[in-house]
PDB file of N, CA and C in Angstrom:
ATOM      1  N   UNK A   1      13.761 -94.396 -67.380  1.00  0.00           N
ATOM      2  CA  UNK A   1      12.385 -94.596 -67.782  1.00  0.00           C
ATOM      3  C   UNK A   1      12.277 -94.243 -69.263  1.00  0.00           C
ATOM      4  N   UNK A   2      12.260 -94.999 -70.325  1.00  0.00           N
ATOM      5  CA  UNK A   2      11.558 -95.249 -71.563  1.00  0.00           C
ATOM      6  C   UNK A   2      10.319 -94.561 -71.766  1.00  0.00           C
ATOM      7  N   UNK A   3       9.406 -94.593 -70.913  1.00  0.00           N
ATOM      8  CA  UNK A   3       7.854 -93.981 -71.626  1.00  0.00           C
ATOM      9  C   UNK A   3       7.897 -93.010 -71.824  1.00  0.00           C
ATOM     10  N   UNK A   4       7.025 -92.496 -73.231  1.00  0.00           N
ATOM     11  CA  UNK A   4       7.150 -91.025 -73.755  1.00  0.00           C
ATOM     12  C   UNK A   4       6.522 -90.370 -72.829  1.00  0.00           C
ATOM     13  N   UNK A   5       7.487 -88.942 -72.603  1.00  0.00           N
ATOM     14  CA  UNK A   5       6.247 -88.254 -71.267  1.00  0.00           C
ATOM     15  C   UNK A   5       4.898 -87.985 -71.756  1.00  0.00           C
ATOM     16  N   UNK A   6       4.010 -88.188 -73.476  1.00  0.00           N
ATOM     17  CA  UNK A   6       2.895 -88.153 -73.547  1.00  0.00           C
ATOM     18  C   UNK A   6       1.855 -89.323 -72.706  1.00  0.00           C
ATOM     19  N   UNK A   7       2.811 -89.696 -72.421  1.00  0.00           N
ATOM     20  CA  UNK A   7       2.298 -91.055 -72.165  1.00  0.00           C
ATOM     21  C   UNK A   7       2.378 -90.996 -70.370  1.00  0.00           C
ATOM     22  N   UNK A   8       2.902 -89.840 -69.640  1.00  0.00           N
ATOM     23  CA  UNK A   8       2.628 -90.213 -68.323  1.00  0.00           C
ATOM     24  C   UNK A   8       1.698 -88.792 -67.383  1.00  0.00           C
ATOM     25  N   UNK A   9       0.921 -89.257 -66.369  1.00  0.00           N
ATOM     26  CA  UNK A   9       0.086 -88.238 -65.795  1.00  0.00           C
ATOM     27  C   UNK A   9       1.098 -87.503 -64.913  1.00  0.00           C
ATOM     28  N   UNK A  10       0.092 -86.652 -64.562  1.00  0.00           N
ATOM     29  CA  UNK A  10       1.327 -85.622 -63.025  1.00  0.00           C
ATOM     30  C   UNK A  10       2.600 -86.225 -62.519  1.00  0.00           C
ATOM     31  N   UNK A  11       2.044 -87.343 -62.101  1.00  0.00           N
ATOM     32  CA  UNK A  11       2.599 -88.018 -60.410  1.00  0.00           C
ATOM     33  C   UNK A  11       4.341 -88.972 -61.480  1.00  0.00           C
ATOM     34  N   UNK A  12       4.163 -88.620 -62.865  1.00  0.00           N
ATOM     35  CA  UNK A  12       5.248 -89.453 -63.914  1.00  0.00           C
ATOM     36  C   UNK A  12       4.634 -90.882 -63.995  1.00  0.00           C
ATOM     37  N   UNK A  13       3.735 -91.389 -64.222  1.00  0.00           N
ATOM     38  CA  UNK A  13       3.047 -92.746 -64.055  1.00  0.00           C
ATOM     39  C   UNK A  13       1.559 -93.036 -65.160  1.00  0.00           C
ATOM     40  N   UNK A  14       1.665 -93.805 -65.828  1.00  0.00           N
ATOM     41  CA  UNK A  14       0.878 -93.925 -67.288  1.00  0.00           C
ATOM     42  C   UNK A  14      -0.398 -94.539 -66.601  1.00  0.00           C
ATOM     43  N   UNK A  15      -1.007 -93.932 -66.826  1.00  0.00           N
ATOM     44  CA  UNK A  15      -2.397 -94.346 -65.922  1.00  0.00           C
ATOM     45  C   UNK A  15      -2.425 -96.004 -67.357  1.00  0.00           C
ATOM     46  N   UNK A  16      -3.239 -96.699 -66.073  1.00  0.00           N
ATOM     47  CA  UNK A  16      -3.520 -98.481 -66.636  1.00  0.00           C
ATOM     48  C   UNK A  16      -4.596 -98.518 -67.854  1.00  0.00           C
ATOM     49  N   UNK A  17      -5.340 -97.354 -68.094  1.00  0.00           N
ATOM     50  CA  UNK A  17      -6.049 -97.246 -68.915  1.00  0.00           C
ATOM     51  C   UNK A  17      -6.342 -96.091 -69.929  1.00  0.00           C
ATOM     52  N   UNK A  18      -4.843 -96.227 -70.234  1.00  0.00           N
ATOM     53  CA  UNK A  18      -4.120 -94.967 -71.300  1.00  0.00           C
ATOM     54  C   UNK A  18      -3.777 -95.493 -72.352  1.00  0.00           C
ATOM     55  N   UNK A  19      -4.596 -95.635 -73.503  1.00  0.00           N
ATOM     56  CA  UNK A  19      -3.928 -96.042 -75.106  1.00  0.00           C
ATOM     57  C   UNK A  19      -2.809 -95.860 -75.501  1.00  0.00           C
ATOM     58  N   UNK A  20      -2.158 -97.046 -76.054  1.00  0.00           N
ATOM     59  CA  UNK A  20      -0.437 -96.523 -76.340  1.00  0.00           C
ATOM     60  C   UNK A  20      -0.238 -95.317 -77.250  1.00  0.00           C
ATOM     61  N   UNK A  21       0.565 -94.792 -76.764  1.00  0.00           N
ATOM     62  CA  UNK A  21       0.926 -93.781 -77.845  1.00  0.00           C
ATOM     63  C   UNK A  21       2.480 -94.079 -78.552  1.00  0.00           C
ATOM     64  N   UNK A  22       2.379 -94.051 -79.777  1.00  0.00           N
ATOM     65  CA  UNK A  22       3.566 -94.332 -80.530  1.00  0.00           C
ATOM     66  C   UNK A  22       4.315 -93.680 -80.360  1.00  0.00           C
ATOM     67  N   UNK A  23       5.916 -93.903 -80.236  1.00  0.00           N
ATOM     68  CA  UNK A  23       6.713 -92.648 -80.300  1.00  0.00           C
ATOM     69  C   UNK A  23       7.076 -92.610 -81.657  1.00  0.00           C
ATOM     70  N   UNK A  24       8.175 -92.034 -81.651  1.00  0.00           N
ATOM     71  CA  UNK A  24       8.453 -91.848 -83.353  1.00  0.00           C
ATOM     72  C   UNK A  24       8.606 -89.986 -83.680  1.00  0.00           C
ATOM     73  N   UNK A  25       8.192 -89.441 -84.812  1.00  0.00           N
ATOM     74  CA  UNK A  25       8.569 -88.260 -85.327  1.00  0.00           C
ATOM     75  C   UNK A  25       7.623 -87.255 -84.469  1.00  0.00           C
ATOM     76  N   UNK A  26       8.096 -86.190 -83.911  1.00  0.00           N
ATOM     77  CA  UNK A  26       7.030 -84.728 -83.146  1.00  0.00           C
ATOM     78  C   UNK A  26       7.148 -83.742 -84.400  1.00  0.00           C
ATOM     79  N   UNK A  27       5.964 -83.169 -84.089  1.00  0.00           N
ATOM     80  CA  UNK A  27       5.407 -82.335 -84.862  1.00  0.00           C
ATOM     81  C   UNK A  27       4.872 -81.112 -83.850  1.00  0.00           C
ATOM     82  N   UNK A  28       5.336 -79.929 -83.676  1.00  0.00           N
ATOM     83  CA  UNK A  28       5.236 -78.755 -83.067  1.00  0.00           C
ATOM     84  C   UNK A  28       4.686 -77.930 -83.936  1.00  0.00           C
ATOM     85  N   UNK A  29       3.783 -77.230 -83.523  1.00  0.00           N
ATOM     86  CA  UNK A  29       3.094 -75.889 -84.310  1.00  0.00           C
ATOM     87  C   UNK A  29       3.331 -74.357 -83.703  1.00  0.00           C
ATOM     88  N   UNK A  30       4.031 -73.910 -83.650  1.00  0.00           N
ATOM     89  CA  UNK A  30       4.259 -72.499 -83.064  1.00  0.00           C
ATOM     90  C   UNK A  30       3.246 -71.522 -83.623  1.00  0.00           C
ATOM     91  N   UNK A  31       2.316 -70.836 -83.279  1.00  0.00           N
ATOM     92  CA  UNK A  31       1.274 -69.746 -83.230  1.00  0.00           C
ATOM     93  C   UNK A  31       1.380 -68.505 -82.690  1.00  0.00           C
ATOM     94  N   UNK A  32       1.730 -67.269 -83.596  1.00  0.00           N
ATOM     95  CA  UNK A  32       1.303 -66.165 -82.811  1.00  0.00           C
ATOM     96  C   UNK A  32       0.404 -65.155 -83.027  1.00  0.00           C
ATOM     97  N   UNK A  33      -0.505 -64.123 -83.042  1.00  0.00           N
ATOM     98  CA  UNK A  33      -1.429 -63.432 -83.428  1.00  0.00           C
ATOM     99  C   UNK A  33      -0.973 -62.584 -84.538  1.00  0.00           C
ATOM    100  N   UNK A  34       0.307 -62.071 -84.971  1.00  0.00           N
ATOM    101  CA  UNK A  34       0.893 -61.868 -85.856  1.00  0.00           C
ATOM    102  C   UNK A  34       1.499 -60.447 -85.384  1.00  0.00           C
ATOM    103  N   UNK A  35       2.237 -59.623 -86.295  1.00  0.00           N
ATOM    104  CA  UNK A  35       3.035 -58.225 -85.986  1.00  0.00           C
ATOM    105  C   UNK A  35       2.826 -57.214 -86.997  1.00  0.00           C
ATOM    106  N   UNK A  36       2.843 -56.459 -86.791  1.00  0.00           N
ATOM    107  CA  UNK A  36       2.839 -54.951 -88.157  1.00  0.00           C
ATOM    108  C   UNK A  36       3.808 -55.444 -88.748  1.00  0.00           C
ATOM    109  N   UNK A  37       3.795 -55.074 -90.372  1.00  0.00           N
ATOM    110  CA  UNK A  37       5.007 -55.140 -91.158  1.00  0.00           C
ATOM    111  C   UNK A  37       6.197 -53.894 -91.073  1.00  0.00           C
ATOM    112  N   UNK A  38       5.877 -52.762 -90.445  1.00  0.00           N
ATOM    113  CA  UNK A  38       6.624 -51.756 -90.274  1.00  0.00           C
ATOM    114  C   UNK A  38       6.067 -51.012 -89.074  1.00  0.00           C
ATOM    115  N   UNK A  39       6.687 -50.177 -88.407  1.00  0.00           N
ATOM    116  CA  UNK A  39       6.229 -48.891 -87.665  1.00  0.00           C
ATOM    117  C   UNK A  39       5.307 -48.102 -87.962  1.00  0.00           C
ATOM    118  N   UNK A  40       5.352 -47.419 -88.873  1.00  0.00           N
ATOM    119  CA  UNK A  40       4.248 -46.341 -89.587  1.00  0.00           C
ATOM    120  C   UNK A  40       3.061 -46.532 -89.899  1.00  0.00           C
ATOM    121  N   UNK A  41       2.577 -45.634 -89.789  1.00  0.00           N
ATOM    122  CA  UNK A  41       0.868 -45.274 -89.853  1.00  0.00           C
ATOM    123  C   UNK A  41       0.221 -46.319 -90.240  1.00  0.00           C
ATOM    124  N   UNK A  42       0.544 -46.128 -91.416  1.00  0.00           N
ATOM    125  CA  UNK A  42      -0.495 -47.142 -92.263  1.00  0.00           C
ATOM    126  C   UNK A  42      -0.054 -48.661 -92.084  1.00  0.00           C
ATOM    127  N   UNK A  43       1.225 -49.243 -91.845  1.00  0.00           N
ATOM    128  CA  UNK A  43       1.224 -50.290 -91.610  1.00  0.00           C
ATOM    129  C   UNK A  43       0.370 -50.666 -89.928  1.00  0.00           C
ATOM    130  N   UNK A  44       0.700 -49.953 -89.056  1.00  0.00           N
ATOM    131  CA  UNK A  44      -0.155 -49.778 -87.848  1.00  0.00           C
ATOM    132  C   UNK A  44      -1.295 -49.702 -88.094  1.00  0.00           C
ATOM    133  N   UNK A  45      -1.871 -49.252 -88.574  1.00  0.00           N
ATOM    134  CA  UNK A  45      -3.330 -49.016 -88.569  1.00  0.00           C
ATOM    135  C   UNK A  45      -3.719 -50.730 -89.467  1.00  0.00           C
ATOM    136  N   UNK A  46      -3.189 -51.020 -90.408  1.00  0.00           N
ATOM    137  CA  UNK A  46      -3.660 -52.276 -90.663  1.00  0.00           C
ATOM    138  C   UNK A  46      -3.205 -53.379 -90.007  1.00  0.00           C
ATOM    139  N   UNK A  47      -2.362 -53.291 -89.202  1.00  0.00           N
ATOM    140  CA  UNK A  47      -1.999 -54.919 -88.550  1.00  0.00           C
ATOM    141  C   UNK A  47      -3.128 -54.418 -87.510  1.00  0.00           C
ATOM    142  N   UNK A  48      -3.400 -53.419 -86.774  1.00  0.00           N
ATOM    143  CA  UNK A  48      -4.550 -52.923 -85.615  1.00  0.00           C
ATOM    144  C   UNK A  48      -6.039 -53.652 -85.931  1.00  0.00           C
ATOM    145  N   UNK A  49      -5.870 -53.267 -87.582  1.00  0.00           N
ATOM    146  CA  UNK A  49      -7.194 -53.115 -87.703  1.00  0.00           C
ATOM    147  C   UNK A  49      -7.561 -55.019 -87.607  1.00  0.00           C
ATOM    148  N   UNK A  50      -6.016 -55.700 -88.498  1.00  0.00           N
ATOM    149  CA  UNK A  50      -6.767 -56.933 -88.702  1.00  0.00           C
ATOM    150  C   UNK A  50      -6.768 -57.888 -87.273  1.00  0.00           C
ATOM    151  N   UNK A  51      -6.138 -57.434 -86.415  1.00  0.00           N
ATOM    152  CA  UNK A  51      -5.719 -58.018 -84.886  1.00  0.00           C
ATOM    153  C   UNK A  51      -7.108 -57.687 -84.164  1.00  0.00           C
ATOM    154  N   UNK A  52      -7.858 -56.127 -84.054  1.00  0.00           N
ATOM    155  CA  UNK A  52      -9.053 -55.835 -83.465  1.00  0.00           C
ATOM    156  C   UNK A  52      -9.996 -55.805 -84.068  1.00  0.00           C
ATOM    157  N   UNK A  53     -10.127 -56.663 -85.133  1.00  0.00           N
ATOM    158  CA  UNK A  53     -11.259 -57.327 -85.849  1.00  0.00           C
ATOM    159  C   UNK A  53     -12.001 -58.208 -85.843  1.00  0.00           C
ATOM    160  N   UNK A  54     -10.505 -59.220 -85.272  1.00  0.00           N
ATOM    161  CA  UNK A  54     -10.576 -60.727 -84.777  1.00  0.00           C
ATOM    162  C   UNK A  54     -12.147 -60.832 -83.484  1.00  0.00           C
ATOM    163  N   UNK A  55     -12.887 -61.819 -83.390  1.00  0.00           N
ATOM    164  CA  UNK A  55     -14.100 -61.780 -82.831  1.00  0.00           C
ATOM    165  C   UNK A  55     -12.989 -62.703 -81.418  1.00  0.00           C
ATOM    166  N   UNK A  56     -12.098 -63.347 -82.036  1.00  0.00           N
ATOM    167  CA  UNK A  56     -11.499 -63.961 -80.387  1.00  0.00           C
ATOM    168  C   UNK A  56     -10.804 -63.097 -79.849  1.00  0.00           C
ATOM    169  N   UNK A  57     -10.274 -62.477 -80.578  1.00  0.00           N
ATOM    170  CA  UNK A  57      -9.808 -61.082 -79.665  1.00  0.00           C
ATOM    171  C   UNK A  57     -10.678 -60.129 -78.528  1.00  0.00           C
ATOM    172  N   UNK A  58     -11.578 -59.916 -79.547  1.00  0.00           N
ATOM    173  CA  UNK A  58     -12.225 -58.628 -78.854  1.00  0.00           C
ATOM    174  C   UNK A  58     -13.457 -59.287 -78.864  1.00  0.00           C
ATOM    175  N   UNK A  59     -14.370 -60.005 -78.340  1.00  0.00           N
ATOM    176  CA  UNK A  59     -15.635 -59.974 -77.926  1.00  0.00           C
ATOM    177  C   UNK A  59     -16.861 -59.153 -77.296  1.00  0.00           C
ATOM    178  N   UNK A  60     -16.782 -58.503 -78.512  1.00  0.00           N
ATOM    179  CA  UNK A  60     -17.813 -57.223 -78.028  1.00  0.00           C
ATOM    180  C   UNK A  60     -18.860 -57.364 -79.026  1.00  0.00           C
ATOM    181  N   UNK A  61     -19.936 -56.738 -78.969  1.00  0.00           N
ATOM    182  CA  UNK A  61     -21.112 -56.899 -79.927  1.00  0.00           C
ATOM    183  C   UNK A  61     -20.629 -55.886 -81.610  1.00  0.00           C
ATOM    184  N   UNK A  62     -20.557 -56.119 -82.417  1.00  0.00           N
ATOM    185  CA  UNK A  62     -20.169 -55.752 -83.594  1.00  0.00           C
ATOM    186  C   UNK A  62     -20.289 -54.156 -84.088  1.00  0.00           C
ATOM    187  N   UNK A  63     -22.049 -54.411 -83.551  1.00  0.00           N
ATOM    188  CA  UNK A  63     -23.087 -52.683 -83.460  1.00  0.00           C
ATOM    189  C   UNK A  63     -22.190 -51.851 -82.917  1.00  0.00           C
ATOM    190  N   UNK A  64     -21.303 -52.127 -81.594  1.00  0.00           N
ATOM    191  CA  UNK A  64     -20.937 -51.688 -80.498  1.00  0.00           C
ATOM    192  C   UNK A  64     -19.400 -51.383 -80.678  1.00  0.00           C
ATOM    193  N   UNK A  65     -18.602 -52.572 -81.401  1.00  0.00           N
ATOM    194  CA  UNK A  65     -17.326 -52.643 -81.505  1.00  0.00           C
ATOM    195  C   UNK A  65     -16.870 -51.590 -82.866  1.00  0.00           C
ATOM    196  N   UNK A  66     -17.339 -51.840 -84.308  1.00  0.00           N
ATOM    197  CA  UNK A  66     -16.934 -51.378 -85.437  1.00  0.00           C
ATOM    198  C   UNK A  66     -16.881 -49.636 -85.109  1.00  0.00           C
ATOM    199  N   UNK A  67     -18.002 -48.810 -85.007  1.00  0.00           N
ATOM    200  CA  UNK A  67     -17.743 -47.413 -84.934  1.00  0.00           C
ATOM    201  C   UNK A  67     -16.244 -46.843 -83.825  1.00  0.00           C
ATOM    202  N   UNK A  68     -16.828 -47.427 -82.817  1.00  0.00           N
ATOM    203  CA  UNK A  68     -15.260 -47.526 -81.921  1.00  0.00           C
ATOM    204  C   UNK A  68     -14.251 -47.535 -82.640  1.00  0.00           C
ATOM    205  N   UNK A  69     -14.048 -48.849 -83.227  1.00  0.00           N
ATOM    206  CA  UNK A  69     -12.600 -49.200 -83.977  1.00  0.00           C
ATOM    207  C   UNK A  69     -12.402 -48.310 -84.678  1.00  0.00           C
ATOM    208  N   UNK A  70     -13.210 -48.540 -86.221  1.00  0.00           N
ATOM    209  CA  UNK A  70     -13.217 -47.525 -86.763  1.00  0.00           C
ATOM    210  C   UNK A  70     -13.246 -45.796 -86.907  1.00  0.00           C
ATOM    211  N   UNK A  71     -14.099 -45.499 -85.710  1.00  0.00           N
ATOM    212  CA  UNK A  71     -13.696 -44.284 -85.707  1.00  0.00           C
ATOM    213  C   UNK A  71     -13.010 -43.355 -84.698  1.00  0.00           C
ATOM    214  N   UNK A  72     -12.633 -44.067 -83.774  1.00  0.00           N
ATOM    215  CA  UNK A  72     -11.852 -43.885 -82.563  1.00  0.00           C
ATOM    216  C   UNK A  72     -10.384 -44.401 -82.515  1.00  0.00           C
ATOM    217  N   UNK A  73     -10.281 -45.531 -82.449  1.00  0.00           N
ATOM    218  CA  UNK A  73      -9.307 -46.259 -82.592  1.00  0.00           C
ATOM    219  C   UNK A  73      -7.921 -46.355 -83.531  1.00  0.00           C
ATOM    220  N   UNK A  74      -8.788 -46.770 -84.417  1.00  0.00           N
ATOM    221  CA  UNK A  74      -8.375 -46.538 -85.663  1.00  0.00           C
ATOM    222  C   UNK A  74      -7.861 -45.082 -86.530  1.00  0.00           C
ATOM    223  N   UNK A  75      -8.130 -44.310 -85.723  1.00  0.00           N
ATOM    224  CA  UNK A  75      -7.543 -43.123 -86.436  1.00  0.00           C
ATOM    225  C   UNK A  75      -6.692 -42.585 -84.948  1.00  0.00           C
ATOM    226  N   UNK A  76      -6.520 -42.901 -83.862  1.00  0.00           N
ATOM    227  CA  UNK A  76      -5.673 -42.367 -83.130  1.00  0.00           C
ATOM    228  C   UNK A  76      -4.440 -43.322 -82.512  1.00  0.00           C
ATOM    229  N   UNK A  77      -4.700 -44.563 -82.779  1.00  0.00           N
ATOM    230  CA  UNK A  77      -3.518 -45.493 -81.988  1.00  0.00           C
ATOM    231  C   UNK A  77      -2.556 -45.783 -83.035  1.00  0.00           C
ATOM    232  N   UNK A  78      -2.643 -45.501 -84.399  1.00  0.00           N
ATOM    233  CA  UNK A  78      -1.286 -46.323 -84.915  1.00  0.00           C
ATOM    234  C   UNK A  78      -0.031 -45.368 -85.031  1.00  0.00           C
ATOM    235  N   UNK A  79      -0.288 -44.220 -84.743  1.00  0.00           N
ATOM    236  CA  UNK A  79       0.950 -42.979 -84.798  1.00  0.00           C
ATOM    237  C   UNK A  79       1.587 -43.503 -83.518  1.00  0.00           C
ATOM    238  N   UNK A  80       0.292 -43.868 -81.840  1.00  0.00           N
ATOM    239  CA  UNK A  80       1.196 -43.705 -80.866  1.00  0.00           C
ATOM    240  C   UNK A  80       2.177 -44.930 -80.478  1.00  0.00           C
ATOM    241  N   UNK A  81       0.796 -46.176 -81.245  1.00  0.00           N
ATOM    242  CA  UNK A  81       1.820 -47.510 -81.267  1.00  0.00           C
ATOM    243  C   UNK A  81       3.029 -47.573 -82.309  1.00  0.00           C
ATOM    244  N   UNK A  82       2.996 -46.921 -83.194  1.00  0.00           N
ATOM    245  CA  UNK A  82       4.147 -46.810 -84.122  1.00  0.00           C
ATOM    246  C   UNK A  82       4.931 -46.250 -83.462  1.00  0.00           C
ATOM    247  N   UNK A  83       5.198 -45.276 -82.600  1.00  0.00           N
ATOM    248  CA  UNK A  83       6.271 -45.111 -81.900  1.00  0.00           C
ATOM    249  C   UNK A  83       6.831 -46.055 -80.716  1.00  0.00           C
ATOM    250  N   UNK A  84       5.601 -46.596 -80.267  1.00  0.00           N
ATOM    251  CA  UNK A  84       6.299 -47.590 -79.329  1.00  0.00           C
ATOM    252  C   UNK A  84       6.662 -48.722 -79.579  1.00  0.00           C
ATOM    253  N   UNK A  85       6.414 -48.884 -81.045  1.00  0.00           N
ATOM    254  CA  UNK A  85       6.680 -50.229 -81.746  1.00  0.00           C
ATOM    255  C   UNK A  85       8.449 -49.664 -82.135  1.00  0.00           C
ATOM    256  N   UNK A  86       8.414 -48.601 -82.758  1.00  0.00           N
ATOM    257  CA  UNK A  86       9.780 -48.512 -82.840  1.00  0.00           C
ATOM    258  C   UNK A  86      10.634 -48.126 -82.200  1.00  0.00           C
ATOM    259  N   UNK A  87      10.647 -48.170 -80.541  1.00  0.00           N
ATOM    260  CA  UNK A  87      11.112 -48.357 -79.435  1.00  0.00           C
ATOM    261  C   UNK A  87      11.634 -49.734 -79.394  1.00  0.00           C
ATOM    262  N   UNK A  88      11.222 -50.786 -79.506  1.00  0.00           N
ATOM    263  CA  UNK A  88      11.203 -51.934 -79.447  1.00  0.00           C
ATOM    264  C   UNK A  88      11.841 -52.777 -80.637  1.00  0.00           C
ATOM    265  N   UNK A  89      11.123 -52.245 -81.345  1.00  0.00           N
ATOM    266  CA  UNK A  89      11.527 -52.856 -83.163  1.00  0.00           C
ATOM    267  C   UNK A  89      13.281 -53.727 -83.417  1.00  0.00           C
ATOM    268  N   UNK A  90      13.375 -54.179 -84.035  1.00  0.00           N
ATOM    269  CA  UNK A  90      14.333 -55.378 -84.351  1.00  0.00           C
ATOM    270  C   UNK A  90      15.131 -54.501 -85.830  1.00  0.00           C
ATOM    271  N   UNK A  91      16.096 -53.626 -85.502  1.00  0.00           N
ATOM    272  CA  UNK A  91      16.296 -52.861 -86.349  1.00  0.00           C
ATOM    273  C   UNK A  91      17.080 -53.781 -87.394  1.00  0.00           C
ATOM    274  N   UNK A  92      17.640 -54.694 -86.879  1.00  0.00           N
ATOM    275  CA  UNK A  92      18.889 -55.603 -88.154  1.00  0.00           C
ATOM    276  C   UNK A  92      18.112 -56.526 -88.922  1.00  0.00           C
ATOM    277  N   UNK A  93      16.484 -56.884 -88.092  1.00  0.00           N
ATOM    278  CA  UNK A  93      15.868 -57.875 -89.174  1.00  0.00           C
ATOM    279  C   UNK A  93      14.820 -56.769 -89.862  1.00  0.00           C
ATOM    280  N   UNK A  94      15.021 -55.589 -88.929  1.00  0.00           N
ATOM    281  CA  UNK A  94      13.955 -54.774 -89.916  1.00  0.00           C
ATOM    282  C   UNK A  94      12.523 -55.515 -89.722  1.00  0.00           C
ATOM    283  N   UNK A  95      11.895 -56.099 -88.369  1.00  0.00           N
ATOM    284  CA  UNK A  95      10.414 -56.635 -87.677  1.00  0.00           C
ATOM    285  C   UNK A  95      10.230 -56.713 -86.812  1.00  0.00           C
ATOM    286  N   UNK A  96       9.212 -56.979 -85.970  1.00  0.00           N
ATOM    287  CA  UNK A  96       8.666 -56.585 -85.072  1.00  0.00           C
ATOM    288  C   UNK A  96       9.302 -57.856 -83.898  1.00  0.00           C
ATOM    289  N   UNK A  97       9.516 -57.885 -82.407  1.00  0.00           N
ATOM    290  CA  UNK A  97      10.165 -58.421 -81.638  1.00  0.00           C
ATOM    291  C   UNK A  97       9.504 -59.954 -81.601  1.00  0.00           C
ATOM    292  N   UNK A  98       8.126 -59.890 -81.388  1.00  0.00           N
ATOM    293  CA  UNK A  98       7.740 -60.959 -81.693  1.00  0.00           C
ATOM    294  C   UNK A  98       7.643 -61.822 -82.486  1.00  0.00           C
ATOM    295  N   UNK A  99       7.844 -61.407 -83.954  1.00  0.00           N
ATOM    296  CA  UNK A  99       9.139 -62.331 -85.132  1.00  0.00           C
ATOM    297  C   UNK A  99      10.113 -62.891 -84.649  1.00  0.00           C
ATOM    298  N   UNK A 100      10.678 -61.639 -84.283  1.00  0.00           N
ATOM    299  CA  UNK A 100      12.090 -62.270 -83.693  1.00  0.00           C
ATOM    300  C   UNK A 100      12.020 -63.242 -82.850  1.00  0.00           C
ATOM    301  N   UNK A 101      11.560 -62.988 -81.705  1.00  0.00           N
ATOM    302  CA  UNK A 101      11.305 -64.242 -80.664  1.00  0.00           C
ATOM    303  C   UNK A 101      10.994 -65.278 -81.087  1.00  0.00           C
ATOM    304  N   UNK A 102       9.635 -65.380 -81.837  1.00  0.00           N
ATOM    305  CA  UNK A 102       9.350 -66.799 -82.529  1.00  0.00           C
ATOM    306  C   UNK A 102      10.034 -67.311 -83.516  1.00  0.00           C
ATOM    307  N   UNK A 103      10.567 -66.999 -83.990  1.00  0.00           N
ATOM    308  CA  UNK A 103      11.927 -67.658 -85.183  1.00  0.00           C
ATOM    309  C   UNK A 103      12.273 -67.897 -84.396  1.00  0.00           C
ATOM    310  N   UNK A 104      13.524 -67.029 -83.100  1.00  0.00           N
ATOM    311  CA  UNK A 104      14.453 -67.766 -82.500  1.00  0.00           C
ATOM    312  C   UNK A 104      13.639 -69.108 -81.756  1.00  0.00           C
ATOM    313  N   UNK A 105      12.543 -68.918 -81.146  1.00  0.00           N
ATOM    314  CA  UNK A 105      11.708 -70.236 -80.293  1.00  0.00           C
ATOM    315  C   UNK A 105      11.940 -71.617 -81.341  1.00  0.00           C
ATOM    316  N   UNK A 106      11.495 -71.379 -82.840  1.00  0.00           N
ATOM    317  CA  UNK A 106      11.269 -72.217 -83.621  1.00  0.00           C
ATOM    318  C   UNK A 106      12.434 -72.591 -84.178  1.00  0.00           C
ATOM    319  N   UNK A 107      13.657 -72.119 -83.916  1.00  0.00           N
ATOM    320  CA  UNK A 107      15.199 -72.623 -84.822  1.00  0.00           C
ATOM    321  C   UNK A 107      15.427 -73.274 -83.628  1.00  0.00           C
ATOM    322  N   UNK A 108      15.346 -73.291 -82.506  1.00  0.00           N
ATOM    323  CA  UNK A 108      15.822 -73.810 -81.130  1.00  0.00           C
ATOM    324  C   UNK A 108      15.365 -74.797 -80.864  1.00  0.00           C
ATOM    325  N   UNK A 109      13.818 -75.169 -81.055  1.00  0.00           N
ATOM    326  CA  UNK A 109      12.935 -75.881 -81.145  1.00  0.00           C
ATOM    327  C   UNK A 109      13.448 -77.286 -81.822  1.00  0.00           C
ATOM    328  N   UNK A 110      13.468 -76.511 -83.458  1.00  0.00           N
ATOM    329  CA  UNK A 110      14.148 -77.617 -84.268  1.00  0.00           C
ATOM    330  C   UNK A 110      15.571 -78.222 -83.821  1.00  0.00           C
ATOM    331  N   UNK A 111      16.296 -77.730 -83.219  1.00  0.00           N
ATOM    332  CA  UNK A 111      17.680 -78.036 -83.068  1.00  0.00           C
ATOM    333  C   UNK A 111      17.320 -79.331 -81.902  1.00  0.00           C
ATOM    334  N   UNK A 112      16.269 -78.932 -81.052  1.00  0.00           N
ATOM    335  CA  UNK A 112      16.522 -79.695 -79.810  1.00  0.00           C
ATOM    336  C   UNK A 112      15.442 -80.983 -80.958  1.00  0.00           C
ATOM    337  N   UNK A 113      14.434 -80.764 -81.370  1.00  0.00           N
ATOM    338  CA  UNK A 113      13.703 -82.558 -81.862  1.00  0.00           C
ATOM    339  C   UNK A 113      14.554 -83.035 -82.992  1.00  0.00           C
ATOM    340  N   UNK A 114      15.277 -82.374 -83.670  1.00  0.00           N
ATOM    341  CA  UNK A 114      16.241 -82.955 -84.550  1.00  0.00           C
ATOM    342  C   UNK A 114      17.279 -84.289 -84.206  1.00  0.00           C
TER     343      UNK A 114
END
């Protein structure tokens, strides 16, 4: 079977009233919410801060969310996630695992549409 699988529903079958789709070059976008640049405090506390800032993240009312963050949060989680980040941590690239993972996803990626 020839048809691009964009081109077929569940059952493997191009419904009769499905616009052609061209094949030709793919284009993949890999996305992740992002990682601390290091373990320590202050890098923790700012990848925290810009990750639980995000309004798609955390959907809470602002009034309600900022003092929290800011004054709860924010001064007690990046010592304990910095340690559990460097439990985990990618000591030979020197970043966080989820770098790692997504590079490797995205070199693999390329190898296979190449």
């Amino acid at each position: 079977m020839n048809t691009p699988v964009s081109n077929l529903n569940a059952e493997g079958v191009r419904p009769a009233d499905h616009p052609a789709v061209r094949t030709g070059r793919i284009g993949v976008l890999l996305l992740n919410l992002g990682t601390p640049d290091a373990t320590d405090y202050w890098s923790m506390r700012r990848y925290l801060k810009e990750f639980l800032s995000d309004r798609r993240v955390i959907e809470v009312p602002r009034l309600v969310w900022w003092p929290l963050l800011n004054l709860v949060i924010l001064t007690t989680r990046p010592g304990r996630k910095g340690k559990d980040y460097a439990s985990i941590w990618n000591k030979e690239r020197n970043e966080g695992p989820l770098k790692t993972i997504t590079r490797a996803q995205a070199e693999k990626l390329a190898a296979w549409i190449a």
